[in-house]
N, C-alpha and C. Protein backbone atom coordinates (compact mmCIF):
# COMPACT_ATOMS: atom_id res chain seq x y z
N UNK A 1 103.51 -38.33 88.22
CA UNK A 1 104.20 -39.58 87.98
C UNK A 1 105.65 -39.48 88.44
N UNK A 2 106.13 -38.61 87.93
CA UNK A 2 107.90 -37.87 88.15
C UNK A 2 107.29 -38.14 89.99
N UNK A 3 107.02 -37.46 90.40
CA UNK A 3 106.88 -37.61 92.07
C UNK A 3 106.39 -38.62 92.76
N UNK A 4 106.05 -39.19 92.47
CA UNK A 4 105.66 -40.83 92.56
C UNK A 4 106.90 -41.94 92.49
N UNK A 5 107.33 -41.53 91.35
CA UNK A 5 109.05 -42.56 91.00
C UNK A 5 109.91 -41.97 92.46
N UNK A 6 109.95 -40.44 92.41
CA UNK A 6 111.12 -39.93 93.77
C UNK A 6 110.71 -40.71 94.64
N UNK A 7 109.27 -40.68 95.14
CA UNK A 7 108.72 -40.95 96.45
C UNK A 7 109.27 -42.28 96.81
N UNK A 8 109.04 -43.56 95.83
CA UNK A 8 109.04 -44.77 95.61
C UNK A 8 110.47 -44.68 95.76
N UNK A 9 111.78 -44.06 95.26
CA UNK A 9 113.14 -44.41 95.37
C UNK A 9 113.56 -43.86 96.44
N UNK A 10 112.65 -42.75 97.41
CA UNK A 10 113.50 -42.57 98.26
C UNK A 10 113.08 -43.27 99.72
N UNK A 11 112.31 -43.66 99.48
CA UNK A 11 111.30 -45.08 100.32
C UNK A 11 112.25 -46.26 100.10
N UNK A 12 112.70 -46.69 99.01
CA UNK A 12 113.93 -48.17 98.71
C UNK A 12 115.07 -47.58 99.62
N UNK A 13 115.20 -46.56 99.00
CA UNK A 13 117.04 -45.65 99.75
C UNK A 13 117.08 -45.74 101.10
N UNK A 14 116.06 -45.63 102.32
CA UNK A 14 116.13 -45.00 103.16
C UNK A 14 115.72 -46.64 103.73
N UNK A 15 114.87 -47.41 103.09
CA UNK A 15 114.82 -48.57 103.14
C UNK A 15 116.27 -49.79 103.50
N UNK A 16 116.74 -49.15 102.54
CA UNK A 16 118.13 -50.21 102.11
C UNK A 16 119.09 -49.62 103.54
N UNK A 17 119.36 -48.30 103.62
CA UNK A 17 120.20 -47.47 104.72
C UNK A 17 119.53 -48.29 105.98
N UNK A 18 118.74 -48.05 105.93
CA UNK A 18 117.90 -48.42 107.54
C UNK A 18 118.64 -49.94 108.12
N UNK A 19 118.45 -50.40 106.99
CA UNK A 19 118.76 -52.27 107.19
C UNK A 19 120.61 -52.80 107.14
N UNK A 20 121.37 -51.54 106.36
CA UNK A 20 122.79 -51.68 106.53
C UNK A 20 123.15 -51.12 107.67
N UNK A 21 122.36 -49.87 108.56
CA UNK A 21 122.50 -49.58 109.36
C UNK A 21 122.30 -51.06 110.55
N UNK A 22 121.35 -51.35 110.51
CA UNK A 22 120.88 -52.61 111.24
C UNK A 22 122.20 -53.38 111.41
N UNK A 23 122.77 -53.99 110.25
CA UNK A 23 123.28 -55.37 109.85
C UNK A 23 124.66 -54.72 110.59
N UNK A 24 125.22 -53.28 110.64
CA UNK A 24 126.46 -53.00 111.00
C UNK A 24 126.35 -52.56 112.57
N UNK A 25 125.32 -52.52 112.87
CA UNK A 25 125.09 -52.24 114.59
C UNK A 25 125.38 -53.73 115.06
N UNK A 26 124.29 -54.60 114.69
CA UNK A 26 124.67 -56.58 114.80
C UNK A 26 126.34 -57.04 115.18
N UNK A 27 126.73 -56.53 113.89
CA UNK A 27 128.08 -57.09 113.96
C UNK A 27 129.07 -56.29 115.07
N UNK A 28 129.02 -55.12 114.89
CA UNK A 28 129.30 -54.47 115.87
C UNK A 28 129.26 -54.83 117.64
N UNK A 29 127.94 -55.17 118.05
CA UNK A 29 127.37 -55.55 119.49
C UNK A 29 128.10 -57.31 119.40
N UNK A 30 127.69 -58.12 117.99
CA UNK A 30 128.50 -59.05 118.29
C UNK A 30 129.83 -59.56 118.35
N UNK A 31 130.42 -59.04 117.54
CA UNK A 31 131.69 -59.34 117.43
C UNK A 31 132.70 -59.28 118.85
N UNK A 32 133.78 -60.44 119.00
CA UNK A 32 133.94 -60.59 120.24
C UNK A 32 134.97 -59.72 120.22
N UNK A 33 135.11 -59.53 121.77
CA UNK A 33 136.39 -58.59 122.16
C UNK A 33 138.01 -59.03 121.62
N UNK A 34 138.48 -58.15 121.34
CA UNK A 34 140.10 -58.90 120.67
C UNK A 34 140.94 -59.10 121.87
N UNK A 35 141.31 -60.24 121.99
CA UNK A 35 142.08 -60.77 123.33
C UNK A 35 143.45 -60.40 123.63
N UNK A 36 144.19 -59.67 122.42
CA UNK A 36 145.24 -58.53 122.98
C UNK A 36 144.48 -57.17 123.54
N UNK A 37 143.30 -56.90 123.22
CA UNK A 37 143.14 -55.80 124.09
C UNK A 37 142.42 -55.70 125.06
N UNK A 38 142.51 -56.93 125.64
CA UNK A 38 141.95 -57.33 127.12
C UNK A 38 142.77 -58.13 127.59
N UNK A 39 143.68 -57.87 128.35
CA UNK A 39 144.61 -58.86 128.84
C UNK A 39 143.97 -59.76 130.01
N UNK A 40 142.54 -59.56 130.69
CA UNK A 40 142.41 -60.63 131.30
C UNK A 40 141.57 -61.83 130.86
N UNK A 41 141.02 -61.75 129.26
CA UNK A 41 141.05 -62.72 128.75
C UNK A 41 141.87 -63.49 127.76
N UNK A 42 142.89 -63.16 127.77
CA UNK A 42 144.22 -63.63 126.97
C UNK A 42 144.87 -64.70 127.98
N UNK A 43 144.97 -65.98 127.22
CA UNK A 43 146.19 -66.82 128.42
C UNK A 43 147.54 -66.44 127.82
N UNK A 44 148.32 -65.85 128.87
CA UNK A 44 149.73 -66.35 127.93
C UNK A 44 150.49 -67.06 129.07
N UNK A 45 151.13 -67.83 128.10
CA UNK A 45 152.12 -69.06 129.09
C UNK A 45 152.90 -68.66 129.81
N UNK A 46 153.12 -68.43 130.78
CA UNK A 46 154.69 -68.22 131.24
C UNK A 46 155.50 -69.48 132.16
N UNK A 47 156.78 -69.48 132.10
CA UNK A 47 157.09 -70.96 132.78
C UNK A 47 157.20 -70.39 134.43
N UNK A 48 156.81 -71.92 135.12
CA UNK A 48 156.35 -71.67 136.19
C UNK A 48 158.32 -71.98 137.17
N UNK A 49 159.25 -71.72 136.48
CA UNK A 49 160.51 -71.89 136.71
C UNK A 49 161.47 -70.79 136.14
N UNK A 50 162.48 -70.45 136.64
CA UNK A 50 163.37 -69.55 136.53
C UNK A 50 164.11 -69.84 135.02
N UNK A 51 164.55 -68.98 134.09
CA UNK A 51 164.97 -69.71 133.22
C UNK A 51 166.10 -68.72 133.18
N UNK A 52 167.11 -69.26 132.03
CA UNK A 52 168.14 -68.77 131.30
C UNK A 52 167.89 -67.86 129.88
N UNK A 53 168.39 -66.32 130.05
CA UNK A 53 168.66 -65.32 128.71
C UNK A 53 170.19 -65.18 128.90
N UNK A 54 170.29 -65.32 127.53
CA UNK A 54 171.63 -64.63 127.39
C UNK A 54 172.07 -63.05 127.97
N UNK A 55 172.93 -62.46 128.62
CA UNK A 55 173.44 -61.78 129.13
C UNK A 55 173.47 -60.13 127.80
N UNK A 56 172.62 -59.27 127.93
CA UNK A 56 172.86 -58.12 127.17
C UNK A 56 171.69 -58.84 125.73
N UNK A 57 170.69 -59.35 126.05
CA UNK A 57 169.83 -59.71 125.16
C UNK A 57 168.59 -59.90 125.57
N UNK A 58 167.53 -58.91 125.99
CA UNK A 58 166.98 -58.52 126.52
C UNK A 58 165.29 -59.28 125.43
N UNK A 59 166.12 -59.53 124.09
CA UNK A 59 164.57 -58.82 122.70
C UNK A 59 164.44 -60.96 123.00
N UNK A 60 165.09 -61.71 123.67
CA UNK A 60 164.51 -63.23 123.55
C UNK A 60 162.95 -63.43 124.06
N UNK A 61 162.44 -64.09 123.22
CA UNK A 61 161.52 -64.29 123.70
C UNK A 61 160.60 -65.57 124.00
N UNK A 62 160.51 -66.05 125.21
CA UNK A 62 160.39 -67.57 125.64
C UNK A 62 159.25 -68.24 124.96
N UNK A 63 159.04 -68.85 124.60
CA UNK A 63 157.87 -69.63 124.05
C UNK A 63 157.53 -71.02 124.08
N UNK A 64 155.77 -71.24 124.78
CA UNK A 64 156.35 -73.26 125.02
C UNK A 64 156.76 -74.03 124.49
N UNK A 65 157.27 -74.89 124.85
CA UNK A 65 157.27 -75.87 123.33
C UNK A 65 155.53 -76.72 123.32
N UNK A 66 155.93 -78.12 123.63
CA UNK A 66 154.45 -78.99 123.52
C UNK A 66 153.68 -78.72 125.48
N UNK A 67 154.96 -78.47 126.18
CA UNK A 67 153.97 -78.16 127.87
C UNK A 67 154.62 -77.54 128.16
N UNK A 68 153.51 -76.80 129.49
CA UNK A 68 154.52 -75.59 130.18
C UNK A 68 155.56 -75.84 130.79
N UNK A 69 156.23 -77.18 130.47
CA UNK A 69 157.49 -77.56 131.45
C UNK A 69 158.60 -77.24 130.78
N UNK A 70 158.60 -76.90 129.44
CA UNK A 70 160.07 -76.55 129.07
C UNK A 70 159.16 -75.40 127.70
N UNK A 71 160.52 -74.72 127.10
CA UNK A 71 160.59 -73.26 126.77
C UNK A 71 161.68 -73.07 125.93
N UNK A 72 161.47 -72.53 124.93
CA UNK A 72 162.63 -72.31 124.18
C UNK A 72 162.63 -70.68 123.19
N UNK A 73 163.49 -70.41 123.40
CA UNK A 73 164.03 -68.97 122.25
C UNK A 73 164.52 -69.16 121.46
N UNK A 74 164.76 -68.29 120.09
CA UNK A 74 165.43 -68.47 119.29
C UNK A 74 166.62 -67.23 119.50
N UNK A 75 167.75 -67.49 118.61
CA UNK A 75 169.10 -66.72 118.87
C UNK A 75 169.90 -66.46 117.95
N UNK A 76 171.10 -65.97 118.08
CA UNK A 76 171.99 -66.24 117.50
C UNK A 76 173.83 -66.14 117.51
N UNK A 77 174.37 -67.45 117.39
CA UNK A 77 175.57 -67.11 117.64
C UNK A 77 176.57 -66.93 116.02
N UNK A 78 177.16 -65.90 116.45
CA UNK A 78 177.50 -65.17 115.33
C UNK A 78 176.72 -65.03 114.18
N UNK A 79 176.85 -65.48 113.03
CA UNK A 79 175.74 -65.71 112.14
C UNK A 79 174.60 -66.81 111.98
N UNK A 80 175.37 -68.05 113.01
CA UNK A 80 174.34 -69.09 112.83
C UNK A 80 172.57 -68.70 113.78
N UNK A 81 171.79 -69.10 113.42
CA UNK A 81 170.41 -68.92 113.91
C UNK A 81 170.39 -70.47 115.07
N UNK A 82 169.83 -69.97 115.98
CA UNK A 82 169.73 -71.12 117.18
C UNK A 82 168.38 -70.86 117.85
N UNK A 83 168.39 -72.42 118.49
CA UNK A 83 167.30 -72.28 119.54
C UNK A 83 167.71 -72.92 120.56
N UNK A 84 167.67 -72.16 121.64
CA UNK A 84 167.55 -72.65 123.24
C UNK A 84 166.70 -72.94 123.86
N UNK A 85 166.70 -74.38 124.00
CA UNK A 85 165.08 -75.28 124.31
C UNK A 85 165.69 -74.95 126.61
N UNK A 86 164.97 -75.10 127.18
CA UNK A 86 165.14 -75.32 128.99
C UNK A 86 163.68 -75.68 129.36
N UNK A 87 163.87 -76.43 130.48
CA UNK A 87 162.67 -77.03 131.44
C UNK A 87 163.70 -77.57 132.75
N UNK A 88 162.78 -77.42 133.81
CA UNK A 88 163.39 -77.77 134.70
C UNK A 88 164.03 -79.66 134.78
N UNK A 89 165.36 -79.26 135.31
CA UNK A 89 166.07 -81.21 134.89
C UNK A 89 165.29 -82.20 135.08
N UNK A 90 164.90 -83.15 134.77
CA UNK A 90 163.89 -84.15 135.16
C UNK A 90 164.40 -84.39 136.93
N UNK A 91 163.00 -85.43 137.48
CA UNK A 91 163.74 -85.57 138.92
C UNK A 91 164.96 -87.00 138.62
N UNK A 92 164.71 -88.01 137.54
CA UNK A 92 165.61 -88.97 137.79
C UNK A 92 166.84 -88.55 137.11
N UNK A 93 167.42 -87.37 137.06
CA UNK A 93 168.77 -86.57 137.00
C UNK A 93 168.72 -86.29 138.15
N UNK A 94 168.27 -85.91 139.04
CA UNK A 94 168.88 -85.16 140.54
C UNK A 94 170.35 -86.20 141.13
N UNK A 95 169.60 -87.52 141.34
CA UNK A 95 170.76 -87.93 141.95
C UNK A 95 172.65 -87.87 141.42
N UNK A 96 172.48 -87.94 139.93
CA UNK A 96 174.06 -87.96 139.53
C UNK A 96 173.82 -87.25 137.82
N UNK A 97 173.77 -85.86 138.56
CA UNK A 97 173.25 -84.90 136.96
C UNK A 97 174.29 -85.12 136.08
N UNK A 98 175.51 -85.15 136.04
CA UNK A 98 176.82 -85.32 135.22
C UNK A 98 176.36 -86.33 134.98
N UNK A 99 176.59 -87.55 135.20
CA UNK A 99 176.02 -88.69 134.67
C UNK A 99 174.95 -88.62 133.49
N UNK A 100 173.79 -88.28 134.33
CA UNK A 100 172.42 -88.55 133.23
C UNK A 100 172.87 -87.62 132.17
N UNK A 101 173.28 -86.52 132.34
CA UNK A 101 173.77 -85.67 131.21
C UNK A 101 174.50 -86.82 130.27
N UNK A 102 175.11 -86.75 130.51
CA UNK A 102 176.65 -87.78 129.31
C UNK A 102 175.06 -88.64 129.36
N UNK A 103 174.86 -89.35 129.75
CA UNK A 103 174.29 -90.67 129.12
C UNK A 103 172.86 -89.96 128.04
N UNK A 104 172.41 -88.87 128.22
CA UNK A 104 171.73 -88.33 127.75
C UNK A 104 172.54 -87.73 126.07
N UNK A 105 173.10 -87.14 126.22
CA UNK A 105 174.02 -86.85 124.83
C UNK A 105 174.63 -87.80 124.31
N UNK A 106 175.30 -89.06 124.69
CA UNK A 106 175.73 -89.90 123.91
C UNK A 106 174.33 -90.07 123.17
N UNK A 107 173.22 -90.05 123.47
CA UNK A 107 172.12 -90.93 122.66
C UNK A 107 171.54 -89.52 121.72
N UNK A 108 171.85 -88.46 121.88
CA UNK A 108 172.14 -87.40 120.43
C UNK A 108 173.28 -87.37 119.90
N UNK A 109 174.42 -88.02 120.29
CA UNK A 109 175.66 -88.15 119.34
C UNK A 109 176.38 -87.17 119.77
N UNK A 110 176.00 -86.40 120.32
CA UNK A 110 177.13 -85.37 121.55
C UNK A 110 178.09 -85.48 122.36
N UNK A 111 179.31 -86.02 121.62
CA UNK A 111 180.44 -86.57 122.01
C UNK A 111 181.47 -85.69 122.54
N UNK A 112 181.31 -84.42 121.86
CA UNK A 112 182.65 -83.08 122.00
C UNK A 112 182.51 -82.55 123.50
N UNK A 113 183.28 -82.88 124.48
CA UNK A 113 183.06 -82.11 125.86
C UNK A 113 183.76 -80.77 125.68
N UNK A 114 182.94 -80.06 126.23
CA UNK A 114 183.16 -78.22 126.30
C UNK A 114 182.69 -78.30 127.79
N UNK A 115 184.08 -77.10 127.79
CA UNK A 115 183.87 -76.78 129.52
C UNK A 115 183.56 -75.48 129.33
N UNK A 116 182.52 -74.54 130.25
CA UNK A 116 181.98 -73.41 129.94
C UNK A 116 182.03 -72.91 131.25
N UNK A 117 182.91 -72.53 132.13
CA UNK A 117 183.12 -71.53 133.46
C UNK A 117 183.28 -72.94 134.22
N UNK A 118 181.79 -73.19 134.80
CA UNK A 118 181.24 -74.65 135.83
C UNK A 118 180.86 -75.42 135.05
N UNK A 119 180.55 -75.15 133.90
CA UNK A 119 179.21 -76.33 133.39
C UNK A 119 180.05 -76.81 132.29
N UNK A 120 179.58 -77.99 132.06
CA UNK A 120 180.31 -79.30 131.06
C UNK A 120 179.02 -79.22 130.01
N UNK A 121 179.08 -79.42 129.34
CA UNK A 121 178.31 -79.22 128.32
C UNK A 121 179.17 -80.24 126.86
N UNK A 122 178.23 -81.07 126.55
CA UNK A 122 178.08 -82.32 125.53
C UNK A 122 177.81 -81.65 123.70
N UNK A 123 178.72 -81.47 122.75
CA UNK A 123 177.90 -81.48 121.17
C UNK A 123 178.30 -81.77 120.61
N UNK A 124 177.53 -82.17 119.22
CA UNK A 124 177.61 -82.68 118.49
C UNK A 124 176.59 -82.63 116.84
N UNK A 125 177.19 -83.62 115.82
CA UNK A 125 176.46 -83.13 114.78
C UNK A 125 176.27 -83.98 114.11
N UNK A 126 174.98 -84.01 113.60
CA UNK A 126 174.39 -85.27 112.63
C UNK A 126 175.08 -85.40 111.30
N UNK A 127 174.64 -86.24 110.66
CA UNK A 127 174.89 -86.35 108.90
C UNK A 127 174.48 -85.63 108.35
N UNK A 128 173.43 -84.69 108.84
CA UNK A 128 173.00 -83.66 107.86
C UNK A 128 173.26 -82.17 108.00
N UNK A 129 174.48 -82.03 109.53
CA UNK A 129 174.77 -80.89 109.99
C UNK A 129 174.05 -80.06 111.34
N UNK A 130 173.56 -80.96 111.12
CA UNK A 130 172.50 -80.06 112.44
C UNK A 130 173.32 -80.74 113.88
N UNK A 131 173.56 -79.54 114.40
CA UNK A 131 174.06 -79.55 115.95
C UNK A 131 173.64 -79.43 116.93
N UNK A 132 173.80 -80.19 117.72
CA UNK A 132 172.62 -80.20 119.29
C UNK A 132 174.19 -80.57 120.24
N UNK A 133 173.55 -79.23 121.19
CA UNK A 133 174.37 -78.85 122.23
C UNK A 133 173.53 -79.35 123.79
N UNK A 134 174.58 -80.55 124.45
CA UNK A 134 173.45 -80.40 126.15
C UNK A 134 174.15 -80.38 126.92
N UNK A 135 173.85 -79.66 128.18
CA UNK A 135 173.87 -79.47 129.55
C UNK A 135 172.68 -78.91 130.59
N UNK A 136 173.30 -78.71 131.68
CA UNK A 136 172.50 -78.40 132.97
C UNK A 136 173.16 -77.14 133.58
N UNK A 137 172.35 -76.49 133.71
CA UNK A 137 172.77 -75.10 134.51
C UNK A 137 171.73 -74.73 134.98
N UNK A 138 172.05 -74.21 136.84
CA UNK A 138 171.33 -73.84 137.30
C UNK A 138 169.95 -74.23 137.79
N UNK A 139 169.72 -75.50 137.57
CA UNK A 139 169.04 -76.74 137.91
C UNK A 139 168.06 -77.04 136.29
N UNK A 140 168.19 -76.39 135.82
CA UNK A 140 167.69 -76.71 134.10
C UNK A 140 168.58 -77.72 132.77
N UNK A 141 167.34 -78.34 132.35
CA UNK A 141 168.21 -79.22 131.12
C UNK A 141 168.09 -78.34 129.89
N UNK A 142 169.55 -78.10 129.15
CA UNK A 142 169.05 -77.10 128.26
C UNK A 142 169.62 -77.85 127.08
N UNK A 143 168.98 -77.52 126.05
CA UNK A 143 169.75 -77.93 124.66
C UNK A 143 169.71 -76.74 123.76
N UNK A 144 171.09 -76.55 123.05
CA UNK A 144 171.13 -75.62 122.05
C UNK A 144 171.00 -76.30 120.81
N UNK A 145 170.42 -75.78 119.82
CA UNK A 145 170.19 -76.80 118.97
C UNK A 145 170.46 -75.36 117.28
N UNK A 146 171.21 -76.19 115.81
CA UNK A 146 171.21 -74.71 114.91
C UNK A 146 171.03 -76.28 113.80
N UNK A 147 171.22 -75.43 112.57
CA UNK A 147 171.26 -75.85 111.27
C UNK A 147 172.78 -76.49 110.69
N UNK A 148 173.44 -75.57 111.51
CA UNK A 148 175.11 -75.72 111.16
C UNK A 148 176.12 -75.59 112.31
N UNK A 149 177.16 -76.46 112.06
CA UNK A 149 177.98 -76.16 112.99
C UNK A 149 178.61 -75.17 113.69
N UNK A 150 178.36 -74.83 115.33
CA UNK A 150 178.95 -73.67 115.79
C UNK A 150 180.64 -74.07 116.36
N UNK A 151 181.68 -73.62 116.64
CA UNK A 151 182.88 -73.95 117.36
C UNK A 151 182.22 -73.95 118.58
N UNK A 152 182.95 -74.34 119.05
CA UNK A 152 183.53 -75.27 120.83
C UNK A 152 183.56 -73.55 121.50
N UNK A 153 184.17 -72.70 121.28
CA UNK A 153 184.82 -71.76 121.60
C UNK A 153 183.31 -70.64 121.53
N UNK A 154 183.06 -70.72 120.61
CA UNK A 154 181.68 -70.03 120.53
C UNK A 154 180.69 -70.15 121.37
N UNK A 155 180.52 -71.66 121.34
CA UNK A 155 179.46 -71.98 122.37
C UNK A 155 180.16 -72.27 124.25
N UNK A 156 180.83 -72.30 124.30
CA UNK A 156 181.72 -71.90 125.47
C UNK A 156 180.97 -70.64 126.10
N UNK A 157 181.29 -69.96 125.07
CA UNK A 157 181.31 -68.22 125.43
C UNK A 157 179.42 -68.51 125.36
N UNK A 158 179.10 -68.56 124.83
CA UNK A 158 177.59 -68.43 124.97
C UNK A 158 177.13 -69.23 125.89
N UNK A 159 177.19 -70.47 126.36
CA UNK A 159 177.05 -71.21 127.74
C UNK A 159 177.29 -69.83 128.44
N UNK A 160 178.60 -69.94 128.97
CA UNK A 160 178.93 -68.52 129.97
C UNK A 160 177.58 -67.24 130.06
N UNK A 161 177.05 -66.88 128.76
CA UNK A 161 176.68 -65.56 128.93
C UNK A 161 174.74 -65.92 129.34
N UNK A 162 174.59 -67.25 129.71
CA UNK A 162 173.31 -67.64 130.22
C UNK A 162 172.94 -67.30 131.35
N UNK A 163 172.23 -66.79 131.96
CA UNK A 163 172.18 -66.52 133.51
C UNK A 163 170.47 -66.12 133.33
């Protein structure tokens, strides 16, 4: 009887093993490949245009926004946290980019002109503090955009260190 019960439990045991063995081979053969460790089925975006990093800041890292036509990083000048949105200038800026610029920032309230080396650059700040910075450099529309107000002088120097 005693050898009968072993026989019978080690018949379930070897039973039960057999079938977890099964169920973990399955998942195994199915489970799909992880797409960081196949980079040729991974899409990653990259913009199909030259863009702007800050100068000695190597760790930015571009990311789309809603299409691959514009791109933005996050940053920071001095303590404030920023993001630098770019896409290439629209075409109905080509003909008089100073122009569409200003007419473009008056309608974010970007009244403060900053001169930054070449580039003119428009900012300004809402009722609730948030500051949006625009210009064109290098054939790109860029906006800096933070939570809180940066100086004129700050963002000067950071315009400058875009390339």
């Amino acid at each position: 009887m005693l050898r009968n019960k072993k026989i019978i439990f080690l018949s379930i045991a070897s039973l039960v093993f057999i079938v977890l063995v099964g169920i973990a081979l399955k998942v195994a053969l199915i489970k799909p490949a992880n797409p960081a460790n196949n980079p040729a089925d991974s899409k990653v975006n990259l913009p199909s245009f030259e863009t702007l990093k800050p100068s000695g800041n190597s760790s930015v890292t571009l990311q789309p926004l809603k299409s691959d036509q514009a791109f933005a990083f996050d940053d920071k000048i001095a303590d404030t946290a920023i993001t630098v949105s770019q896409q290439p200038l629209p075409k109905d800026f080509a003909p008089v980019p100073d122009q569409s610029i200003t007419n473009l920032a008056q309608k974010y309230s970007a009244t403060t002109k900053i001169t930054a080396g070449n580039v003119t650059a428009f900012t300004g700040s809402s009722a609730k503090g948030d500051q949006t910075t625009i210009f064109t450099k290098k054939g790109l529309l860029v906006f800096i955009t933070s939570k809180r107000s940066v100086t004129v002088d700050q963002l000067s120097a950071y315009i400058q260190s875009l390339h």
